[in-house]
Protein backbone atom coordinates (compact mmCIF):
# COMPACT_ATOMS: atom_id res chain seq x y z
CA UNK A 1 0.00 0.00 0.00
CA UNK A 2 2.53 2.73 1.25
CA UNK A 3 4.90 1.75 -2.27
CA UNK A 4 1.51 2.22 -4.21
CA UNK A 5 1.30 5.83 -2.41
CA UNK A 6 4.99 6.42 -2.74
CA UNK A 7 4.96 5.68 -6.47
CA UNK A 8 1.83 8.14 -7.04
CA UNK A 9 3.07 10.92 -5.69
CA UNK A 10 6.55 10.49 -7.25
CA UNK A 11 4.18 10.64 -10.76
CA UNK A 12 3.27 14.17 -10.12
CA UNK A 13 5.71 16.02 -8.08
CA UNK A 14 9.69 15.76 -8.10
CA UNK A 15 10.33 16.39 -4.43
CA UNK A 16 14.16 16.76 -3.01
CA UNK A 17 14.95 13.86 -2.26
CA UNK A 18 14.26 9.92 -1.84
CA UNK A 19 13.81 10.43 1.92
CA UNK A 20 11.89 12.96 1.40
CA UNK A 21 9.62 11.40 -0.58
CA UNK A 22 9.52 8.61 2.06
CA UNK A 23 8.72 11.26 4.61
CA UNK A 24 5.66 12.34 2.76
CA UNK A 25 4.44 8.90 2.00
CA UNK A 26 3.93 8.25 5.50
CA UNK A 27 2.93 12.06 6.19
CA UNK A 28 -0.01 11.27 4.37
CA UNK A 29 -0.76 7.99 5.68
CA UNK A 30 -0.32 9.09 8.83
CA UNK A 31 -3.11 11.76 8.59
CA UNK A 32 -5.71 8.32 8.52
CA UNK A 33 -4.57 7.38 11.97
CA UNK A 34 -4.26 11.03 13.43
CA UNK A 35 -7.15 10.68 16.21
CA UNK A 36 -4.51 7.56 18.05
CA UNK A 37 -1.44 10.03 17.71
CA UNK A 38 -0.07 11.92 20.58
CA UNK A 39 1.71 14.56 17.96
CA UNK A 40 0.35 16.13 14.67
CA UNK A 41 3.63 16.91 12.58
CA UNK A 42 3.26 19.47 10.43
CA UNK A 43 4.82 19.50 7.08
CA UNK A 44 6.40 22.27 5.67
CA UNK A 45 7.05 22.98 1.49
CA UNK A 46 8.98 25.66 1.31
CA UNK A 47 11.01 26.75 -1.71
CA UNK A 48 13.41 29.79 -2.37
CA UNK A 49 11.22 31.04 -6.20
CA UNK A 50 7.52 30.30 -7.33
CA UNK A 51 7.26 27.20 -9.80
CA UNK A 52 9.18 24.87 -7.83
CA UNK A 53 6.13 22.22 -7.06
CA UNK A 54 5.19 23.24 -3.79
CA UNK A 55 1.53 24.13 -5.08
CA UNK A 56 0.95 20.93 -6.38
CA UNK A 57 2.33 18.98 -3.69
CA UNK A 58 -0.50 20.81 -2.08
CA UNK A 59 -2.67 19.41 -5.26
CA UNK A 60 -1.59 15.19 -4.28
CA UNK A 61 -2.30 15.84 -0.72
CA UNK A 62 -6.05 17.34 -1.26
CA UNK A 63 -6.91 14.03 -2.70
CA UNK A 64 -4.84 11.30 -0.97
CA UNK A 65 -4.82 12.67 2.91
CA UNK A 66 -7.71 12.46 5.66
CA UNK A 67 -10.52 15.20 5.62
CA UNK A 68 -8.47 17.79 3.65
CA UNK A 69 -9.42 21.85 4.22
CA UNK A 70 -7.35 23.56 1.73
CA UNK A 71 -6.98 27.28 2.33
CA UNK A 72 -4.98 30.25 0.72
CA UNK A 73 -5.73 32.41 3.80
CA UNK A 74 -7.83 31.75 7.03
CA UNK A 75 -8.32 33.10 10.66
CA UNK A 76 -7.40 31.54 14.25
CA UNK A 77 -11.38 31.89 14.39
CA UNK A 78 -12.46 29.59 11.48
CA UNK A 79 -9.62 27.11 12.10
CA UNK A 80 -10.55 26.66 15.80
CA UNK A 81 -14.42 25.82 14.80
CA UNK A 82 -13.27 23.13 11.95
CA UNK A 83 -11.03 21.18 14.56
CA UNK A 84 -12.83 18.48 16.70
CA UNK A 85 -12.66 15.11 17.97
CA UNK A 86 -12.07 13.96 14.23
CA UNK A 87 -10.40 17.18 12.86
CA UNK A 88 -9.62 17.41 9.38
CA UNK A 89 -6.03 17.93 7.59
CA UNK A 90 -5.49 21.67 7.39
CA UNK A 91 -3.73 22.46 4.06
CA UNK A 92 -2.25 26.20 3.53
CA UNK A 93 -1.19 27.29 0.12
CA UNK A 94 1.11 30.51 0.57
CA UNK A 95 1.88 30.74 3.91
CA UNK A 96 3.95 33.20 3.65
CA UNK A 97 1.18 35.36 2.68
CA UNK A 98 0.13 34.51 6.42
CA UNK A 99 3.94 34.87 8.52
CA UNK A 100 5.15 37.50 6.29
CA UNK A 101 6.57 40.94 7.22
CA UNK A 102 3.50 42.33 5.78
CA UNK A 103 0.98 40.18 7.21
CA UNK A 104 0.60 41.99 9.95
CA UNK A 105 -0.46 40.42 13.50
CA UNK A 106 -0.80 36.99 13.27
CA UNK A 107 0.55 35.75 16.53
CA UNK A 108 -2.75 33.94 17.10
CA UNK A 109 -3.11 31.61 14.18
CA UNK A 110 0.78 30.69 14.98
CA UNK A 111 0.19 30.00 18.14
CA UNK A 112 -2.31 27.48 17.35
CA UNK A 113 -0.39 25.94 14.93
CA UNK A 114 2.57 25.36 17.46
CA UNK A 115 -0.45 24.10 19.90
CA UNK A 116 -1.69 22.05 17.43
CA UNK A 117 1.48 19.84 17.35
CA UNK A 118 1.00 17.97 20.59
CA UNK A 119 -2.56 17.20 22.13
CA UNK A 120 -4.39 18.47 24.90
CA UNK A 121 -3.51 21.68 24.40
CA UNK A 122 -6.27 23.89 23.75
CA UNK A 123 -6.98 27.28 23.08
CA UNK A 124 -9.04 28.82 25.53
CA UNK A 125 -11.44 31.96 24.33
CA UNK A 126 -14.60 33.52 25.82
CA UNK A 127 -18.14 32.61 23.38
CA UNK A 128 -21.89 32.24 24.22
CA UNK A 129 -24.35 35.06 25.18
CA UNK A 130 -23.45 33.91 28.44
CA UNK A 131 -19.22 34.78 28.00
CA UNK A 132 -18.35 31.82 29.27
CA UNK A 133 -14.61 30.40 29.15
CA UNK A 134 -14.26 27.81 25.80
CA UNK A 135 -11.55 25.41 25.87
CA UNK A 136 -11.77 25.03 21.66
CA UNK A 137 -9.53 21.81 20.57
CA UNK A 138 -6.36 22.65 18.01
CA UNK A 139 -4.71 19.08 17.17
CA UNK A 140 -4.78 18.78 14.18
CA UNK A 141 -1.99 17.65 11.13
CA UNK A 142 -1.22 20.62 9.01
CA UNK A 143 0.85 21.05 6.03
CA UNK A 144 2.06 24.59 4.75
CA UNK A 145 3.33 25.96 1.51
CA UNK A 146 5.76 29.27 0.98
CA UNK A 147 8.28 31.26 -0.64
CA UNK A 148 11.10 30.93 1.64
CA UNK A 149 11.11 29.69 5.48
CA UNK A 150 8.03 29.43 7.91
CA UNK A 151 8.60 31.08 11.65
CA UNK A 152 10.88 29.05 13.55
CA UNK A 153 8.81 27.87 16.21
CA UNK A 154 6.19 26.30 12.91
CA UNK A 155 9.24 24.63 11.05
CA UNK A 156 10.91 23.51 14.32
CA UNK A 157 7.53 20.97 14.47
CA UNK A 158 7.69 20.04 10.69
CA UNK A 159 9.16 17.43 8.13
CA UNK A 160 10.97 20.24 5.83
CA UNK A 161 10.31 19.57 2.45
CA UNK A 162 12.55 22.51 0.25
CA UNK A 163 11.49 22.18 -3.00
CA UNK A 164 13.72 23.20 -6.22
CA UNK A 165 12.98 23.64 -9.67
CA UNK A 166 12.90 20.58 -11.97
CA UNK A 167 15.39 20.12 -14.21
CA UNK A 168 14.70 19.67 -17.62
CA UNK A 169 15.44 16.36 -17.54
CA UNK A 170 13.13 15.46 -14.73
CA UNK A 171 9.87 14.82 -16.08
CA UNK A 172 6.11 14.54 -14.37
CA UNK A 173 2.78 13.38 -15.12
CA UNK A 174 0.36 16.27 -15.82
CA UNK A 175 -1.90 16.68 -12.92
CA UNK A 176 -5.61 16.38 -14.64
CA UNK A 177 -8.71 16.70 -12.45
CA UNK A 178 -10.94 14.25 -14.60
CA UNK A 179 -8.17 11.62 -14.29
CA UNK A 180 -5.48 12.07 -11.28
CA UNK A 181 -8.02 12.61 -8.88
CA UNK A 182 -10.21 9.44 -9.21
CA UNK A 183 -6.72 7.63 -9.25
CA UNK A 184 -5.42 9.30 -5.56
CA UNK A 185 -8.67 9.19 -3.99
CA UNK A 186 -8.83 5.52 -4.72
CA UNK A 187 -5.38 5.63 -2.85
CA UNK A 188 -6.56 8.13 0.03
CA UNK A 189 -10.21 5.59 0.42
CA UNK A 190 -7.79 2.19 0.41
CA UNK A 191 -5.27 3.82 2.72
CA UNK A 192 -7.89 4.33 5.17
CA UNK A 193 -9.28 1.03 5.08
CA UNK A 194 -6.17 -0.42 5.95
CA UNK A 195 -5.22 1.74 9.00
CA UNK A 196 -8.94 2.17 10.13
CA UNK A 197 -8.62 -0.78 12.15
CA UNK A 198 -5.01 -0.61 13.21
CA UNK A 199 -5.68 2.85 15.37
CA UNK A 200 -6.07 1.00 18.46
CA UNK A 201 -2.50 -0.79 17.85
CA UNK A 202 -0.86 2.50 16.73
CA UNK A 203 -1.95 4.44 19.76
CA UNK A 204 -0.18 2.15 22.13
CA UNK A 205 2.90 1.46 20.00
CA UNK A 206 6.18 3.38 21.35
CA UNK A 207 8.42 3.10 18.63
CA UNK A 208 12.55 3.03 18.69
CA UNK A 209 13.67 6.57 17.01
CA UNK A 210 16.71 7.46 15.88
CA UNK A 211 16.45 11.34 16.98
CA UNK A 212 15.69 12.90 20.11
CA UNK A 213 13.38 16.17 21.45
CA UNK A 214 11.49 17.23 19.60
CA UNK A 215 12.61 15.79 16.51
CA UNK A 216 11.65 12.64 17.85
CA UNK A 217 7.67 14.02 18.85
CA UNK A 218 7.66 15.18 15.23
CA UNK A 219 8.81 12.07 13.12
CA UNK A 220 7.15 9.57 15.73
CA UNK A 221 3.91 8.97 13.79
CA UNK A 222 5.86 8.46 10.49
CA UNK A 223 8.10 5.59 12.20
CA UNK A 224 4.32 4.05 13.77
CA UNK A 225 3.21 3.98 10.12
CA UNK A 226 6.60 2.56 8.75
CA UNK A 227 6.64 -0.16 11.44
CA UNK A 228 2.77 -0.98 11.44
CA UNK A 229 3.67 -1.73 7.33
CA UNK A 230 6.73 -3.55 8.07
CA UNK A 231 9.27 -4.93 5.52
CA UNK A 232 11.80 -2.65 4.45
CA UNK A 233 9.40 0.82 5.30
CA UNK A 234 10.83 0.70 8.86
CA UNK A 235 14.56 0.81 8.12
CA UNK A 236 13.57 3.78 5.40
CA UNK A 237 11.72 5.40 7.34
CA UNK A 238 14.30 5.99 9.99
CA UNK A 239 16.96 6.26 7.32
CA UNK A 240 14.96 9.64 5.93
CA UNK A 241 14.32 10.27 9.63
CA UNK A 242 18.09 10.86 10.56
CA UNK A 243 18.77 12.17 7.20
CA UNK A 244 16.02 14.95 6.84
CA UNK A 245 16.80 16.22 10.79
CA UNK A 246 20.50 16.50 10.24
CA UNK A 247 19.99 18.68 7.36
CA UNK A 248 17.72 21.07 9.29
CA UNK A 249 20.06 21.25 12.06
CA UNK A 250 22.65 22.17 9.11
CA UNK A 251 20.64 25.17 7.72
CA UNK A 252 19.55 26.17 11.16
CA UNK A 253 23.45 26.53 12.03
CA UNK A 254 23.98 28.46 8.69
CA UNK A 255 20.97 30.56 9.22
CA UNK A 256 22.24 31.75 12.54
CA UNK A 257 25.35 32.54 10.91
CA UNK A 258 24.16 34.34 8.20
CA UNK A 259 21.94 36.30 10.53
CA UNK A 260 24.89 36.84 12.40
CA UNK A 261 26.48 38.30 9.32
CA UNK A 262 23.48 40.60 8.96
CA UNK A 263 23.82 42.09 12.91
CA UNK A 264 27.83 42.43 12.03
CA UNK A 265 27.85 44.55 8.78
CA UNK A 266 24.66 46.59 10.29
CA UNK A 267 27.47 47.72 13.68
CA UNK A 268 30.15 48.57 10.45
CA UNK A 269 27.58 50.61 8.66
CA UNK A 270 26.99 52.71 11.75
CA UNK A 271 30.57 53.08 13.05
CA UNK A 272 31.73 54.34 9.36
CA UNK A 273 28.49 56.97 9.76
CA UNK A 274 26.36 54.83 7.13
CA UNK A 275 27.29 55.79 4.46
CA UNK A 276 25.45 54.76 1.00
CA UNK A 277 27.77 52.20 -0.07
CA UNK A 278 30.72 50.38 1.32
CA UNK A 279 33.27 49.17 -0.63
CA UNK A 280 33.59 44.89 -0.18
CA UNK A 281 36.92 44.95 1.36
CA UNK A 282 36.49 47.50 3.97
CA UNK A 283 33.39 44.95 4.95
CA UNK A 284 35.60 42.13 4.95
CA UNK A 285 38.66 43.90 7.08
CA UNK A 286 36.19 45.24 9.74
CA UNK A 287 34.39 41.62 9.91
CA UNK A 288 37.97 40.24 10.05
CA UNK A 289 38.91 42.45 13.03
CA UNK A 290 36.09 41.56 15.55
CA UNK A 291 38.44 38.72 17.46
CA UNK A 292 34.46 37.36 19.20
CA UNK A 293 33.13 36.77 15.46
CA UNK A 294 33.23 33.52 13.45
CA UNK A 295 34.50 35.17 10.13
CA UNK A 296 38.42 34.18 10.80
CA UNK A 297 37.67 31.01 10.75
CA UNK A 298 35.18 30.75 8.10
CA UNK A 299 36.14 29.01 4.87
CA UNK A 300 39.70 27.39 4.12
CA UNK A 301 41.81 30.91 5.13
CA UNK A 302 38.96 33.05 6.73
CA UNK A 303 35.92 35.08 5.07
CA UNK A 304 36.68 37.12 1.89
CA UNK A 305 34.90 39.27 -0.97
CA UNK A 306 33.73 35.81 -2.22
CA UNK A 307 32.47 34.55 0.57
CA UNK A 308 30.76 37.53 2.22
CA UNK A 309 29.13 37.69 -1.98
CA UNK A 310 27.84 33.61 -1.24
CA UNK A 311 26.38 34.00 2.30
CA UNK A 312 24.73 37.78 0.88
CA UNK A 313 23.21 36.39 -1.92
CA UNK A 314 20.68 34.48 -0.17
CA UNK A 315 19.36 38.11 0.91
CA UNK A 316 19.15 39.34 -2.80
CA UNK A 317 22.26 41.22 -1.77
CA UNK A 318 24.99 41.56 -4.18
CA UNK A 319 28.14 43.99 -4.84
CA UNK A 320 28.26 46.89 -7.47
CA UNK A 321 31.01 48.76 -8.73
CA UNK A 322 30.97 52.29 -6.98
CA UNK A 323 32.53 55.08 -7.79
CA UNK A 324 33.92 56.76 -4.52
CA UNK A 325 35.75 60.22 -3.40
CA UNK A 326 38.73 61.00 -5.42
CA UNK A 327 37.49 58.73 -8.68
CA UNK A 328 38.40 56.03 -6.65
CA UNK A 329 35.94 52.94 -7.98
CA UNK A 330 35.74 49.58 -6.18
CA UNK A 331 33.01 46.75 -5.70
CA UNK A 332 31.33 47.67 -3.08
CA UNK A 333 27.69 46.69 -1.07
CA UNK A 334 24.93 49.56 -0.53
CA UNK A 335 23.36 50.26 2.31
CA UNK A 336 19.57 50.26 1.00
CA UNK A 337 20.06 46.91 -0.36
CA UNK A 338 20.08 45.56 3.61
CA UNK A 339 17.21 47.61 4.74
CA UNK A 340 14.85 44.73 3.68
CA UNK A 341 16.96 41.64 5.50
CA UNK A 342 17.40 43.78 8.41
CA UNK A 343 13.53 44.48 9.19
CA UNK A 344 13.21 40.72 7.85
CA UNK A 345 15.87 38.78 9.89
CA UNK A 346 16.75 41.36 12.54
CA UNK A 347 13.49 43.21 13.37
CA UNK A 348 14.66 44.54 16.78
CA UNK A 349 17.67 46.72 14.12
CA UNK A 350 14.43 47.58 12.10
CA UNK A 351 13.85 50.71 13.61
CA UNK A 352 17.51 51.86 13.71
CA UNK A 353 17.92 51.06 10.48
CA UNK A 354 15.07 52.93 9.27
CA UNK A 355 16.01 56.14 11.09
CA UNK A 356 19.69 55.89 10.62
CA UNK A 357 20.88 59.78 9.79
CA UNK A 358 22.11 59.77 5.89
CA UNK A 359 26.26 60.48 5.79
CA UNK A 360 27.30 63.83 5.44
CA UNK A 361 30.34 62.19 3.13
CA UNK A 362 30.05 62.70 -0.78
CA UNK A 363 27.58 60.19 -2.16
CA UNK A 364 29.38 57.78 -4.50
CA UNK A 365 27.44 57.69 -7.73
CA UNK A 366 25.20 54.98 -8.50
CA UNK A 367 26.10 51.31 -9.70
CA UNK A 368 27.40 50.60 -12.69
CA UNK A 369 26.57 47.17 -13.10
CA UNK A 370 26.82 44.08 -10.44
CA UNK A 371 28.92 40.44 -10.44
CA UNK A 372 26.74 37.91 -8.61
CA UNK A 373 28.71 35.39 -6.87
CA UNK A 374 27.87 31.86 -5.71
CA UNK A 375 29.36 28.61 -4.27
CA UNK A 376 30.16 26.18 -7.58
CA UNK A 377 27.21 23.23 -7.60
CA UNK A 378 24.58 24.89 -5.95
CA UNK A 379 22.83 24.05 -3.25
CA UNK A 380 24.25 20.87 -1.49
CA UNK A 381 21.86 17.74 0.14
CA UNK A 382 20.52 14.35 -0.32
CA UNK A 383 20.31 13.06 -3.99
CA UNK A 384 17.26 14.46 -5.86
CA UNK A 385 14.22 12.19 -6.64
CA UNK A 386 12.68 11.39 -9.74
């Protein structure tokens, strides 16, 4: 059953990688059981561009998962009154739409997502004529689409799916109502006659995991699933378990570097006056000089133009040539191109930023072309899928 489910959705979407595809085999399966779980992970498709699948991975689980409630946009006040004892499968298409810097306040609806993760933990609100206290329920499995990464506190309770572009090469069935949905709800109705009756066994089932914390809350259900099927789905399951996890922990550590990157050249800005532009190896000197910073060590021989270009471009950042005082021209990073990361990555330099006095210095003219810079063979993880 789960290879019948693995192969479908390997028809229609090219997704990272082979664990990754394991991971939302039994994501989906797993959805049929959710009322015997103790955690609801939530699965997050995230991708750096539009047109890298993460819609229609959306499009496979609306027809193969439990109870689906697909949503572009929606309020802490709808979601609470869909979620009961049998809630459905909450499925948001451009969540960053939601968790953006624009979105304004949505502490709320992310709050009950992070809620929603474990359960018994409701959210407690006053209804009735009568005002009286409402505990309303909020387990519930959720999956979530975007441009770019959810909050922390969302992704730190979700399989991480980050999506790419297909390569030419890498081909997929057309997704066609009249005939791909017939097909996958065949899937979704045979999937839950098969688990229906093992609830009661996968609610008291404590399986061995490989990971820890909450790492180990999150990918619990999968493993239940993978070990309820049995033959070689347990061993895979764990396989894409360890894998997937050690990869997050990877880009969490180069996140909080990068970030740290951001805080760094936002102190060099200010003690140089912020000025509009600064050229790329004044950056790299000053980051050089703070003896508490990372940046000595970073790379073979210690951060340079090239590197402070790779670990920038991720920002939309990228060096121009400037023409300074005295003629003088150099490559060089300006200052409005970081107002955006700051208020995005550093909100509490937002403000600062924003109301930062303009140098008094001669402004160096505007750029005269830029030289993006990346790492050679892109972005680095497990082996792509077919």
């Amino acid at each position: 059953m789960l290879d019948e489910v693995r192969a479908a959705i390997a028809k229609y979407v090219v997704l990272p990688s082979e664990e990754a595809l394991t991971a939302v085999t039994l994501w989906v399966a797993a959805t049929h059981i959710q009322t015997a779980l103790q955690h609801a992970p939530r699965l997050a498709v995230v991708g750096p561009t539009k047109g890298c699948g993460k819609s229609r991975v959306l499009d496979v689980l609306h027809e193969t998962v439990h109870q689906p409630m697909m949503t572009v946009n929606t309020s802490p006040a709808v979601v609470f009154r869909v979620i009961g004892k049998n809630p459905p499968t909450l499925l948001v298409d451009e969540a960053d739409t939601i968790f953006g810097p624009k979105a304004g306040d949505k502490e709320d609806l992310r709050g009950l997502l992070n809620a929603g993760h474990q359960r018994n933990r409701p959210a407690w609100r006053i209804s009735g004529p009568e005002h009286k206290p409402t505990a309303y329920p909020t387990f519930a499995m959720a999956a979530l689409a975007g441009i770019g990464d959810l909050p922390d506190t969302i992704m730190d309770r979700a399989v991480v799916l980050r999506m790419q572009k297909r390569k030419p090469t890498e081909k997929v069935a057309p997704f066609r109502s009249r005939f791909s949905v017939p097909e996958l709800n065949s899937l979704r109705d045979r999937l839950a006659a098969w688990l229906g009756p093992l609830r009661s066994a996968a609610s008291h089932r404590v399986p061995v995991m490989p990971v820890e914390d909450r790492a180990a809350d999150t990918w619990e259900p999968l493993v239940i699933i993978a070990d309820l099927a049995g033959g070689h789905w347990p061993a895979r399951a764990r396989a894409a378990c360890v894998a997937m996890t050690r990869y997050e922990a990877v880009q969490d550590e180069q996140t909080s570097l990068k970030t740290r990157l951001l805080r760094d050249i936002h102190r060099i800005f200010q003690e140089h006056g912020n000025p509009e532009a600064l050229p790329s190896q004044t950056l790299v000197a000053d980051l050089l000089q703070d003896a508490d910073a990372p940046w000595a060590e970073h790379g073979n021989k210690g951060l340079n133009a090239y590197y402070l270009s790779a670990m920038l471009r991720d920002f939309g950042i990228r060096p121009a040539n400037y023409r300074f005082e005295q003629g003088k021209q150099a490559k060089a990073y300006a200052r409005n191109r970081f107002v955006d990361p700051w208020a995005r990555h550093c909100p509490d330099l937002a403000e600062t930023s924003a109301a930062a006095p303009p140098s008094r210095s001669k402004l160096p003219a505007a750029p005269s072309g830029s030289l993006p810079i990346g790492p050679p063979g892109g972005l680095s993880g497990p082996t792509r899928a077919r």
